[in-house]
C-alpha atoms as a PDB file:
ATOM      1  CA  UNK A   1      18.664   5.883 -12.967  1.00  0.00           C
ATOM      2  CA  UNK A   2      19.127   8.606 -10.273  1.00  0.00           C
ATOM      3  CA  UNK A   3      21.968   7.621  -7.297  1.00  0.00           C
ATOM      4  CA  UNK A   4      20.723   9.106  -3.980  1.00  0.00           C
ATOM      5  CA  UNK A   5      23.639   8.747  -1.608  1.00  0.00           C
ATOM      6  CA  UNK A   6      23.605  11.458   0.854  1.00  0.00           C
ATOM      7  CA  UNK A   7      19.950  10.928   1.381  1.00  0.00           C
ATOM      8  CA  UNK A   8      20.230   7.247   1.262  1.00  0.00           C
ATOM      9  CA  UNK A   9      23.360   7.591   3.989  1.00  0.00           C
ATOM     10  CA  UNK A  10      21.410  10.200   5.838  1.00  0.00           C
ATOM     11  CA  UNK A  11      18.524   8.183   5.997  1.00  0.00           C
ATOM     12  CA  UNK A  12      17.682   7.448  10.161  1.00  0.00           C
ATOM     13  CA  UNK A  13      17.464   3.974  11.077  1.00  0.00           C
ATOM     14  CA  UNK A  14      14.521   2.304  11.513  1.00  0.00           C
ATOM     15  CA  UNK A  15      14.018   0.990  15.374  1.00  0.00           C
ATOM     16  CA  UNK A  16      12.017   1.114  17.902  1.00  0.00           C
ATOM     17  CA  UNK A  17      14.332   1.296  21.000  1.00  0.00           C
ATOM     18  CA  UNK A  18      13.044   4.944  21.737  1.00  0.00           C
ATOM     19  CA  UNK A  19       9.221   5.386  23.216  1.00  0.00           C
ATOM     20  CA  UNK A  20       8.649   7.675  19.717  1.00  0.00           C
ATOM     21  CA  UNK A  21       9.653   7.776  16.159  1.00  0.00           C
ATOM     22  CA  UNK A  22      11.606  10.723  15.372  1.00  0.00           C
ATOM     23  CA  UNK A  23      10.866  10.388  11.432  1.00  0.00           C
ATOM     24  CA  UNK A  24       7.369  10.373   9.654  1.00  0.00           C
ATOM     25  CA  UNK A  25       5.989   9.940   6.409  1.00  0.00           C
ATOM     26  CA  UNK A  26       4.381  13.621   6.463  1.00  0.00           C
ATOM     27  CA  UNK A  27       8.872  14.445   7.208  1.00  0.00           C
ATOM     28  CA  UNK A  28       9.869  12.345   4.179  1.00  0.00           C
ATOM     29  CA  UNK A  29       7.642  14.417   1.917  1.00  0.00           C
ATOM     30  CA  UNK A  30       8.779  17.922   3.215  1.00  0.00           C
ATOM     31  CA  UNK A  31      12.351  16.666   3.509  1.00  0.00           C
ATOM     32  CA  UNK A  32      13.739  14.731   0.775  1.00  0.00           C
ATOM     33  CA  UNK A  33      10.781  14.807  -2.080  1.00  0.00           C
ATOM     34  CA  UNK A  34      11.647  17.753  -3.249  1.00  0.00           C
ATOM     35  CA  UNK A  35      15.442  16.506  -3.826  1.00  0.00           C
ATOM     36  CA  UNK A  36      14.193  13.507  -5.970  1.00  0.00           C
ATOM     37  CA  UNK A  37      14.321  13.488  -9.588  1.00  0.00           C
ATOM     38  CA  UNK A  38      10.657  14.263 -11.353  1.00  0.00           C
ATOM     39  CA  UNK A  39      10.410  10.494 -12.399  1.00  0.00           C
ATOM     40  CA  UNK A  40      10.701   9.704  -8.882  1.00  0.00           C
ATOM     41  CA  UNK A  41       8.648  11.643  -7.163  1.00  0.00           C
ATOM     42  CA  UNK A  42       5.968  10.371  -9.560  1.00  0.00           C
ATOM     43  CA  UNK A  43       6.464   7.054  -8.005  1.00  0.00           C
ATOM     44  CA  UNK A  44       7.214   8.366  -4.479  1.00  0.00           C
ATOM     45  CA  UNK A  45       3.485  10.418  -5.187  1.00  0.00           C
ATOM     46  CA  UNK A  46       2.186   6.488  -5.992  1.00  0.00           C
ATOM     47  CA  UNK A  47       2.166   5.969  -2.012  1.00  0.00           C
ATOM     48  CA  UNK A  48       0.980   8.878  -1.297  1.00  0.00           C
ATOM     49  CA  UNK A  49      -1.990   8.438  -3.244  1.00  0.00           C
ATOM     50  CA  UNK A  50      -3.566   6.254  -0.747  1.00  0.00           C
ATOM     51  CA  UNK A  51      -4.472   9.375   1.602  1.00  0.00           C
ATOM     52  CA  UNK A  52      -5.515  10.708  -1.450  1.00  0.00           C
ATOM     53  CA  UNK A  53      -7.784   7.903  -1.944  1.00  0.00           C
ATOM     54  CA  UNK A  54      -9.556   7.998   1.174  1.00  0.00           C
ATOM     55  CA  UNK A  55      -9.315  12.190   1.190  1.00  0.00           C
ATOM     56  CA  UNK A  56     -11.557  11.595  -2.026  1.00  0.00           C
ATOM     57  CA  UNK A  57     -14.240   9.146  -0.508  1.00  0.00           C
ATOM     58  CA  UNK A  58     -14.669  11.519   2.530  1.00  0.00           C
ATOM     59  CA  UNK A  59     -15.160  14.943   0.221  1.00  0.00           C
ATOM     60  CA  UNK A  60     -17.824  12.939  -2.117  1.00  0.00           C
ATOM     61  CA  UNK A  61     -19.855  12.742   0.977  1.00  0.00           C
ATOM     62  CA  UNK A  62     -18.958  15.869   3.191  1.00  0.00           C
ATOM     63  CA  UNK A  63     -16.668  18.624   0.905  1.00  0.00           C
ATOM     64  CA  UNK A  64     -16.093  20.232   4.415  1.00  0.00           C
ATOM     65  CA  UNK A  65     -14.483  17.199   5.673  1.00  0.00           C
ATOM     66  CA  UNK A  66     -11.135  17.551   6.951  1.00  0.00           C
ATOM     67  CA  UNK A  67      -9.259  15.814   4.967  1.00  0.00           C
ATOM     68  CA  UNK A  68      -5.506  13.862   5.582  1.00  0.00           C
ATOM     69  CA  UNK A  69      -2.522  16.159   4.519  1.00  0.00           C
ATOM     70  CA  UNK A  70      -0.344  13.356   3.922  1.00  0.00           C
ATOM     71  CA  UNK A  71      -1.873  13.070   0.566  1.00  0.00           C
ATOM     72  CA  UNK A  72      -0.863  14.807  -2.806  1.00  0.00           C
ATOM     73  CA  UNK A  73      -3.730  16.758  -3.501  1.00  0.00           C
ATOM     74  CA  UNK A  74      -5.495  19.450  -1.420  1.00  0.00           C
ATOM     75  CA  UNK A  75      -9.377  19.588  -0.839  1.00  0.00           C
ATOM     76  CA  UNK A  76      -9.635  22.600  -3.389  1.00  0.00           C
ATOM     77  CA  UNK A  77      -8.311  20.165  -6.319  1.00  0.00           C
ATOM     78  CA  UNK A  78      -9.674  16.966  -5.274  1.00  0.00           C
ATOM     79  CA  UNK A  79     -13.611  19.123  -4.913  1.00  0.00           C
ATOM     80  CA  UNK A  80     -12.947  20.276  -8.211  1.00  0.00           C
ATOM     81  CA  UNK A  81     -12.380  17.080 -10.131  1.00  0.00           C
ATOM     82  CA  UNK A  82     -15.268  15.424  -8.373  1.00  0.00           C
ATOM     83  CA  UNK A  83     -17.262  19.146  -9.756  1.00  0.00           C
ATOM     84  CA  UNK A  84     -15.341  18.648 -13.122  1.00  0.00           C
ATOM     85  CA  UNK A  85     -17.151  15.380 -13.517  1.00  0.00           C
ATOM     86  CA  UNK A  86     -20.611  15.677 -11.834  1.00  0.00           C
ATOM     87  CA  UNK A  87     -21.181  18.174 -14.093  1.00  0.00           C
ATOM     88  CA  UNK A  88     -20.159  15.836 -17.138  1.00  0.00           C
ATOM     89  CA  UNK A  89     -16.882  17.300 -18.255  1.00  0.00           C
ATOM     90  CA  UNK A  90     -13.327  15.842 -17.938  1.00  0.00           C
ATOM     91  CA  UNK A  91     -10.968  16.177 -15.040  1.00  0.00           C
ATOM     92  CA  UNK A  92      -7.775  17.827 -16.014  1.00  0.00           C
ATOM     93  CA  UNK A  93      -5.358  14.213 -15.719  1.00  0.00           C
ATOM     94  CA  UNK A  94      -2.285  16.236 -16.056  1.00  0.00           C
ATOM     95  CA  UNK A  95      -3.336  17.409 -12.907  1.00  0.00           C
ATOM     96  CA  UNK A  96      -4.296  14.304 -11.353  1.00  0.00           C
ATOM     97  CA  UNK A  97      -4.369  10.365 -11.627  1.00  0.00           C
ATOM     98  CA  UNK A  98      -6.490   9.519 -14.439  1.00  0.00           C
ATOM     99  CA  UNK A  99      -7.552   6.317 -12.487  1.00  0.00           C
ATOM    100  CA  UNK A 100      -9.890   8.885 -10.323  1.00  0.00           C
ATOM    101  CA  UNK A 101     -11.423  10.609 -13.163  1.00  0.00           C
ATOM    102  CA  UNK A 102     -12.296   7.096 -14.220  1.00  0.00           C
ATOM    103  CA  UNK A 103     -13.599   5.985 -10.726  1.00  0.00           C
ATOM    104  CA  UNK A 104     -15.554   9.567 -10.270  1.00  0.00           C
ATOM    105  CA  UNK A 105     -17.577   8.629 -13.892  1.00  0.00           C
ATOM    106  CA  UNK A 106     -17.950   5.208 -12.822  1.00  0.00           C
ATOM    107  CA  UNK A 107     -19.124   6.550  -9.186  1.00  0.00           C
ATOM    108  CA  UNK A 108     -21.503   9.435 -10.786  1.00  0.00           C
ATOM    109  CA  UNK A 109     -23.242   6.789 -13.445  1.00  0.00           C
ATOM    110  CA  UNK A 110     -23.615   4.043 -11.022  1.00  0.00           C
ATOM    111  CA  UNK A 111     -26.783   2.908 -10.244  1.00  0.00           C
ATOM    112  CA  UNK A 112     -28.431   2.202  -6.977  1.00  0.00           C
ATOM    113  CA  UNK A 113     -28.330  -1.646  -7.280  1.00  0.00           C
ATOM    114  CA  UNK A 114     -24.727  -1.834  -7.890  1.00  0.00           C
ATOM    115  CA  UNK A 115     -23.168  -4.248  -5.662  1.00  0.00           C
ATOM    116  CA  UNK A 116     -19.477  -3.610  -6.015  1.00  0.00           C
ATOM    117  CA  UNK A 117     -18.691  -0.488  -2.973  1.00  0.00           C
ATOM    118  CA  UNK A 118     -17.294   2.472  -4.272  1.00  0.00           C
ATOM    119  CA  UNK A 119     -14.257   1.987  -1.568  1.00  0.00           C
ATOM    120  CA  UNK A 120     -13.292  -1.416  -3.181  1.00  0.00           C
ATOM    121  CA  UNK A 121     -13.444  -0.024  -6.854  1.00  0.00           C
ATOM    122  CA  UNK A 122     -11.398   3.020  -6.543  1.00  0.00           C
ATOM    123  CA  UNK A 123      -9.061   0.605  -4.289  1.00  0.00           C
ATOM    124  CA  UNK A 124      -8.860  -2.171  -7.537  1.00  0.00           C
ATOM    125  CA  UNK A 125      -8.472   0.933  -9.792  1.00  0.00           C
ATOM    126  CA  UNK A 126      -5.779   2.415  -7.737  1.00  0.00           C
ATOM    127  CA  UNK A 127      -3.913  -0.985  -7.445  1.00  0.00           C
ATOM    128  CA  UNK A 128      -3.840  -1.560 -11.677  1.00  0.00           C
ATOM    129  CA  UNK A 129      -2.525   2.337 -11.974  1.00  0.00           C
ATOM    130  CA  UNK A 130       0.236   1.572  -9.860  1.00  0.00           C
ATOM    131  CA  UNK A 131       1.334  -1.935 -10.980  1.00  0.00           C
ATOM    132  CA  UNK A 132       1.753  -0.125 -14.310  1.00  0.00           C
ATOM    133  CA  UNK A 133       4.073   2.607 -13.307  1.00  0.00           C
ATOM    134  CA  UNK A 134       6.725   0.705 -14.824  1.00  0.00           C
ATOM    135  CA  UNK A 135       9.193   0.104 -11.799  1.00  0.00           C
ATOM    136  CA  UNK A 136       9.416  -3.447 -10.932  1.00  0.00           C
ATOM    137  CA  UNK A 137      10.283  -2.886  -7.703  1.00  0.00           C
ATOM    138  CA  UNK A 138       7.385  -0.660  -7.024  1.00  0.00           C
ATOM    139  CA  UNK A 139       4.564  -2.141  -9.588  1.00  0.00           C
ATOM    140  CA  UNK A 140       5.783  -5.752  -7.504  1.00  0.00           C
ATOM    141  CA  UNK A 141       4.712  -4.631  -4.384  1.00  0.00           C
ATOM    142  CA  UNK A 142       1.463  -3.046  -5.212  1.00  0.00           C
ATOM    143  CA  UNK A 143       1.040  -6.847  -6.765  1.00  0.00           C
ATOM    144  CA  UNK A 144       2.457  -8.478  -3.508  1.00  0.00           C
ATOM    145  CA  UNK A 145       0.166  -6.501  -1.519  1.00  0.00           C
ATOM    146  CA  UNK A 146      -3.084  -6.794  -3.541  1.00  0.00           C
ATOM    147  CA  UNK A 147      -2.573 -10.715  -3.656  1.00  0.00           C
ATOM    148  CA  UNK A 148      -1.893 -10.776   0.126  1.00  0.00           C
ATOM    149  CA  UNK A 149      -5.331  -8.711   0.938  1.00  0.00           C
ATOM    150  CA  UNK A 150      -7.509 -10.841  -2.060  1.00  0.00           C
ATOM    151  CA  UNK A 151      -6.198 -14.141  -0.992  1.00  0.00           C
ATOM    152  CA  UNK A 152      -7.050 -13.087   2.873  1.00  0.00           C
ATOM    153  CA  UNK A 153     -10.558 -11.950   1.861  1.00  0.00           C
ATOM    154  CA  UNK A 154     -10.564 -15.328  -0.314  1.00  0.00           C
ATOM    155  CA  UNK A 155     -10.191 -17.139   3.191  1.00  0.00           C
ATOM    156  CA  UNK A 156     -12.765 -15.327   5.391  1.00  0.00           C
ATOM    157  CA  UNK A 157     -15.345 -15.708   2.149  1.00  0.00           C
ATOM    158  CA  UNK A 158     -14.949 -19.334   2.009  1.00  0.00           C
ATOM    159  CA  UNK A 159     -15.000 -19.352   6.303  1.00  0.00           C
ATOM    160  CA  UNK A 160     -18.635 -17.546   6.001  1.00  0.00           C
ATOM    161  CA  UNK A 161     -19.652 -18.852   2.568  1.00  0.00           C
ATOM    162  CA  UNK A 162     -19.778 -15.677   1.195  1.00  0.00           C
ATOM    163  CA  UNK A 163     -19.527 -15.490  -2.520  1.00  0.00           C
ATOM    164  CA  UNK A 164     -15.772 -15.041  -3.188  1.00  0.00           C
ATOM    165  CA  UNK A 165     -15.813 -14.109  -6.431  1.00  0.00           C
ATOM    166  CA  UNK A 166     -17.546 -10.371  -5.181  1.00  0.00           C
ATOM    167  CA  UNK A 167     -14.990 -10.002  -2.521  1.00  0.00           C
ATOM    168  CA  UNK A 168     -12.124 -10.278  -4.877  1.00  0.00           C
ATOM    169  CA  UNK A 169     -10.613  -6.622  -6.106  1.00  0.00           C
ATOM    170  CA  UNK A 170      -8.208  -6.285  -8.749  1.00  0.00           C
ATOM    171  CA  UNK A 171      -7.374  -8.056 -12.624  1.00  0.00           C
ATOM    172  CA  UNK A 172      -4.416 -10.031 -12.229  1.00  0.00           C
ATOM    173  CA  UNK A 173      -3.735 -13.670 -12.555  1.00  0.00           C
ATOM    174  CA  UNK A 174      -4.507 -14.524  -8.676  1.00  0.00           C
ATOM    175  CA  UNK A 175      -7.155 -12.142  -8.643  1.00  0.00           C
ATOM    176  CA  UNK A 176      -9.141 -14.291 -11.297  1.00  0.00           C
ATOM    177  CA  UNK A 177      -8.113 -17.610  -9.665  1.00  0.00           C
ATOM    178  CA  UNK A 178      -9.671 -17.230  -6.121  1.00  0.00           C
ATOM    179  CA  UNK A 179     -12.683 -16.026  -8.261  1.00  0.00           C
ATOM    180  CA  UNK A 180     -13.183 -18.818 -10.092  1.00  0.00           C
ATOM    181  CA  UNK A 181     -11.134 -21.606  -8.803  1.00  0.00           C
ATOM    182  CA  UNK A 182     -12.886 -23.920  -6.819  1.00  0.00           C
ATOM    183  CA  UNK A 183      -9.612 -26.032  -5.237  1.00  0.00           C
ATOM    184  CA  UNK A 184      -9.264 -25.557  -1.764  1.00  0.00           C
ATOM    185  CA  UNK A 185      -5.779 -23.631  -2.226  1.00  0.00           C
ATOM    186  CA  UNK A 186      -7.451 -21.793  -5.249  1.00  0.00           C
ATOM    187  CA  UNK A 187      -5.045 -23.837  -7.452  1.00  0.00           C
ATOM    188  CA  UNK A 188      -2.466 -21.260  -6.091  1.00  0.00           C
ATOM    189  CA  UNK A 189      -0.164 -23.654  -4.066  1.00  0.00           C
ATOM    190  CA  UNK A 190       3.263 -23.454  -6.025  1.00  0.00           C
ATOM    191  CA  UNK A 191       2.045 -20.387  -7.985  1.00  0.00           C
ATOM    192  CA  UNK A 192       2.276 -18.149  -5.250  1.00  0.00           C
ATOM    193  CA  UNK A 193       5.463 -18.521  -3.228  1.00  0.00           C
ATOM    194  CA  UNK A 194       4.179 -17.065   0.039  1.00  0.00           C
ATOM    195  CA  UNK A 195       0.655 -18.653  -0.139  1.00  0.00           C
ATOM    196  CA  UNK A 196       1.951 -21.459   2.283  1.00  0.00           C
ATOM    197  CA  UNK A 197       2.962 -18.874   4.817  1.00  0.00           C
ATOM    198  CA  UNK A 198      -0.448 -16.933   4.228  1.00  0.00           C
ATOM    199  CA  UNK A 199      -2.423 -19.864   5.049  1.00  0.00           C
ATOM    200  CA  UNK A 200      -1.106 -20.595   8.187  1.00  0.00           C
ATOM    201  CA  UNK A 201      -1.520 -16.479   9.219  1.00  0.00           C
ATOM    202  CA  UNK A 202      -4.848 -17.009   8.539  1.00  0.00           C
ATOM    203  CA  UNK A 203      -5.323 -20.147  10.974  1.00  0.00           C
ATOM    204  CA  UNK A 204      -4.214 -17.759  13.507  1.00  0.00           C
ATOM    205  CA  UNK A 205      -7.084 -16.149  15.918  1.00  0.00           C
ATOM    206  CA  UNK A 206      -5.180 -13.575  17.876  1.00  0.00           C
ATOM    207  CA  UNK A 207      -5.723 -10.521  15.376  1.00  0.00           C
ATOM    208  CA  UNK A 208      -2.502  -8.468  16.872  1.00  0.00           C
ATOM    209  CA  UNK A 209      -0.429 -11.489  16.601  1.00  0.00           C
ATOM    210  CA  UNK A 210      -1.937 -11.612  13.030  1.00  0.00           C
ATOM    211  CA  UNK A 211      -1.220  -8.758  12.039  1.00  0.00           C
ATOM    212  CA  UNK A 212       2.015  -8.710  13.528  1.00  0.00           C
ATOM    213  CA  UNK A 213       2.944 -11.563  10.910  1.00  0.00           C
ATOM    214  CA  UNK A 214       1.567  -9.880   8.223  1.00  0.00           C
ATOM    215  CA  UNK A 215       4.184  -7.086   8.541  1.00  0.00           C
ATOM    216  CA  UNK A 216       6.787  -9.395   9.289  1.00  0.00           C
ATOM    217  CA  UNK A 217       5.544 -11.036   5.556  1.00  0.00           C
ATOM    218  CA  UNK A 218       5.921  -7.516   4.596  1.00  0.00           C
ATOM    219  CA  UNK A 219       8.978  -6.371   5.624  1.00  0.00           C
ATOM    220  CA  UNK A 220      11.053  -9.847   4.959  1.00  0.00           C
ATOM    221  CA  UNK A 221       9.588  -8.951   1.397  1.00  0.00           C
ATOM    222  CA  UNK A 222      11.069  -5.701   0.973  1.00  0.00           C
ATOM    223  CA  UNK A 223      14.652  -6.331   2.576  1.00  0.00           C
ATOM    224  CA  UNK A 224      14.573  -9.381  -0.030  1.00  0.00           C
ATOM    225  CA  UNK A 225      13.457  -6.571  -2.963  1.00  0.00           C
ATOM    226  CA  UNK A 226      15.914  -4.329  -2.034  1.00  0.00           C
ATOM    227  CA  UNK A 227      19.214  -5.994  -1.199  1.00  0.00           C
ATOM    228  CA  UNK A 228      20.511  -4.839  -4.644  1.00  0.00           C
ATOM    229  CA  UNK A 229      19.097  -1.418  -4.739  1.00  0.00           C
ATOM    230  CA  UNK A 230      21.617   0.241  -2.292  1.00  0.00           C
ATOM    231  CA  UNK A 231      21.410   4.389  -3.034  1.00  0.00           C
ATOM    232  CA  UNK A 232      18.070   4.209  -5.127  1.00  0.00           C
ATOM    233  CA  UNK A 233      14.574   5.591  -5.043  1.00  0.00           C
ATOM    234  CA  UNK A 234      13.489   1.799  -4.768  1.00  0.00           C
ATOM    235  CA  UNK A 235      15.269   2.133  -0.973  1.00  0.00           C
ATOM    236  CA  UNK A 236      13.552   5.181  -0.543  1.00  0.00           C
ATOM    237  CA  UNK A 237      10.285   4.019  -1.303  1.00  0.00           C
ATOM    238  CA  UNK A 238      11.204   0.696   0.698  1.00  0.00           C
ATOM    239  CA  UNK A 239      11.737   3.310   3.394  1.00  0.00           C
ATOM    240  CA  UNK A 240       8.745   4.844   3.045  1.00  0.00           C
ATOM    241  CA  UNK A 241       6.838   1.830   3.502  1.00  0.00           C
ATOM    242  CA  UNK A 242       8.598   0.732   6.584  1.00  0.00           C
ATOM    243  CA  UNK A 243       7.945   4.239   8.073  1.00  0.00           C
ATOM    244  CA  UNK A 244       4.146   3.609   7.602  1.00  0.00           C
ATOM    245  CA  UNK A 245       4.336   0.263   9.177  1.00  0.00           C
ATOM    246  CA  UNK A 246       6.171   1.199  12.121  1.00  0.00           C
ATOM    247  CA  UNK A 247       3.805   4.287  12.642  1.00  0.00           C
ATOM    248  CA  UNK A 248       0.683   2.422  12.659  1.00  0.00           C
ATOM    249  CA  UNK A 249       1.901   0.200  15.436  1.00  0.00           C
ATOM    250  CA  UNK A 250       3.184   3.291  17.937  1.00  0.00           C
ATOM    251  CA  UNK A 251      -0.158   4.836  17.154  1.00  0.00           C
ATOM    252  CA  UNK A 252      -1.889   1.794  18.459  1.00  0.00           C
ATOM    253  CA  UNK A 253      -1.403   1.272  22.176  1.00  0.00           C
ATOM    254  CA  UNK A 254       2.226   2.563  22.769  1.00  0.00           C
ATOM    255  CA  UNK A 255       3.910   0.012  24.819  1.00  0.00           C
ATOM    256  CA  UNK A 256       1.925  -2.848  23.072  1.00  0.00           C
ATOM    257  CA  UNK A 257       2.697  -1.336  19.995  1.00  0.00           C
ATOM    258  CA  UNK A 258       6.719  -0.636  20.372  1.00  0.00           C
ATOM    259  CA  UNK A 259       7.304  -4.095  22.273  1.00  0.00           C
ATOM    260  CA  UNK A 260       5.467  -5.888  19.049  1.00  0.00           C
ATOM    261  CA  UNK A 261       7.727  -4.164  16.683  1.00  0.00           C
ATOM    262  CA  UNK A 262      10.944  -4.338  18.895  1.00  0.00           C
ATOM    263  CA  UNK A 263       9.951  -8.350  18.293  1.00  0.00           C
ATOM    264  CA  UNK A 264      10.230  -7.599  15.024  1.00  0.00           C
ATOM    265  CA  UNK A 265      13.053  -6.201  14.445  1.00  0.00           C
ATOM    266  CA  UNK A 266      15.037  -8.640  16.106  1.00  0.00           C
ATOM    267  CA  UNK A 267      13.659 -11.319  14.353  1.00  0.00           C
ATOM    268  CA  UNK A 268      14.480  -9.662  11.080  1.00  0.00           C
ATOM    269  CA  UNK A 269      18.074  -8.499  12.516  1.00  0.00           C
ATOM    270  CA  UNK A 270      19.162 -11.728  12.300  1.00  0.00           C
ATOM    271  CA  UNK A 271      18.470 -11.875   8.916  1.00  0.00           C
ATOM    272  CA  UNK A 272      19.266  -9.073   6.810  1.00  0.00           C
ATOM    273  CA  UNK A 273      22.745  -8.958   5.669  1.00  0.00           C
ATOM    274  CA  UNK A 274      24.843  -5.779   4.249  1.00  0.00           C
ATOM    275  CA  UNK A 275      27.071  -5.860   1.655  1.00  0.00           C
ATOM    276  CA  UNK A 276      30.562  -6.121   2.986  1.00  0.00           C
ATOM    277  CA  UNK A 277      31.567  -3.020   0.748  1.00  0.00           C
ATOM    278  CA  UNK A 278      28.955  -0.797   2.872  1.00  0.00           C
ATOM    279  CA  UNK A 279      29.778  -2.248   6.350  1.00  0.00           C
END
């Protein structure tokens, strides 16, 4: 397993005491990518692939939308696998993900009744290509977050009697609980450790307070994944993540947005601990 010190020590630290952030995603992938090891990167790319997700979506509607940079893939290749298969050949996986050559065949054959959107089944195909990467850290929270958003959904169904079981995305164990369970914790209290702490987010009506303790779920998460992992590319990605987070706050209303992570981070300051060999 590759040790990343200097980047790990060089690494800026995550606050929000200034009015901007002086580090982005978009700067992690011109910075430091190129100085991981190829197995890395592949799972650093796994992140990534959410722009390319939504990139995707956009160019099977419009191929001169402008698409987000942030992703892996340019317009060029992502136009050409969605050609590739229109046209009934095979995209090129060593090129790309094989999970969207099996969404674009699933997406070309479909047929007009289908009820499942094309959004939420290249989401749940997505999600099972990147729980099987192999890294527990990494294929762990893909699983986290996929039970957080399904067990969420599961909620709001129930709320507006909506049949759950067509909200639900995903194959794992939860996912197939909260579609056919009909307890009114799913049969997931004691199964899933954080359920408890989901249910009472969900009670909560003030969506930015919500969502603020949906990240702090989130981030208590990955300090807990991570305490071990001290110069690895699990840090990084953790990293990565928390870059993401903190940038979709700022780019919501700025003082709203930096006072609701500065809250925060001081609850979480209080508890992460560093090894005494690193203080």
């Amino acid at each position: 397993m590759s040790k990343y010190y200097y980047l790990v020590a060089g690494l800026p630290e995550l606050t929000l005491e200034d009015s901007k952030l002086s580090y982005t995603i978009a700067d992690f992938k011109t910075e430091i990518y190129s100085s991981l090891s190829m197995a890395d990167q592949k799972l650093i790319d796994l992140f990534y692939l959410k722009f390319d997700n939504a990139n995707l979506l956009k160019l099977l509607q419009n191929k001169e939308a402008d698409i987000d940079l942030r992703g892996n893939y340019t317009a060029e290749e992502l136009i050409e696998a969605i050609e590739q298969i229109r046209e009934g050949g095979e995209m090129d996986v060593k090129k790309l993900p094989s999970y969207l050559s099996t969404f674009l065949t699933d997406y070309f054959n479909a047929s007009s009744d289908e009820t499942v959107m094309p959004e939420d089944h290249l989401a749940a195909l997505y999600y099972t290509y990147a729980m099987q990467c192999g890294n527990q850290f990494v294929s762990s929270w893909f699983e986290f977050n996929l039970n957080i958003n399904n067990i969420l959904i599961a909620f709001t169904a129930r709320k507006y009697k909506w049949d759950v079981s067509r909200n639900v995305i995903g194959y794992t164990d939860v996912c197939e609980a909260l579609r056919t369970s009909g307890a009114r914790d799913f049969g997931l209290t004691g199964e899933v450790e954080y359920f408890d702490q989901l249910l009472k987010i969900n009670e909560l009506t003030e969506l930015v307070e919500k969502e603020k303790k949906l990240d702090s779920l989130r981030w208590n998460w990955m300090e807990d994944a991570v305490f071990f992992d001290y110069f690895t590319v699990e840090r990084l990605f953790a990293f990565v993540l928390k870059l993401e987070m903190i940038e979709r706050w700022l780019a919501l209303d700025k003082e709203k947005g930096n006072q609701l992570f500065r809250n925060i981070i001081d609850e979480l300051k209080n508890e992460v601990q560093i090894p005494a060999e690193f203080k």
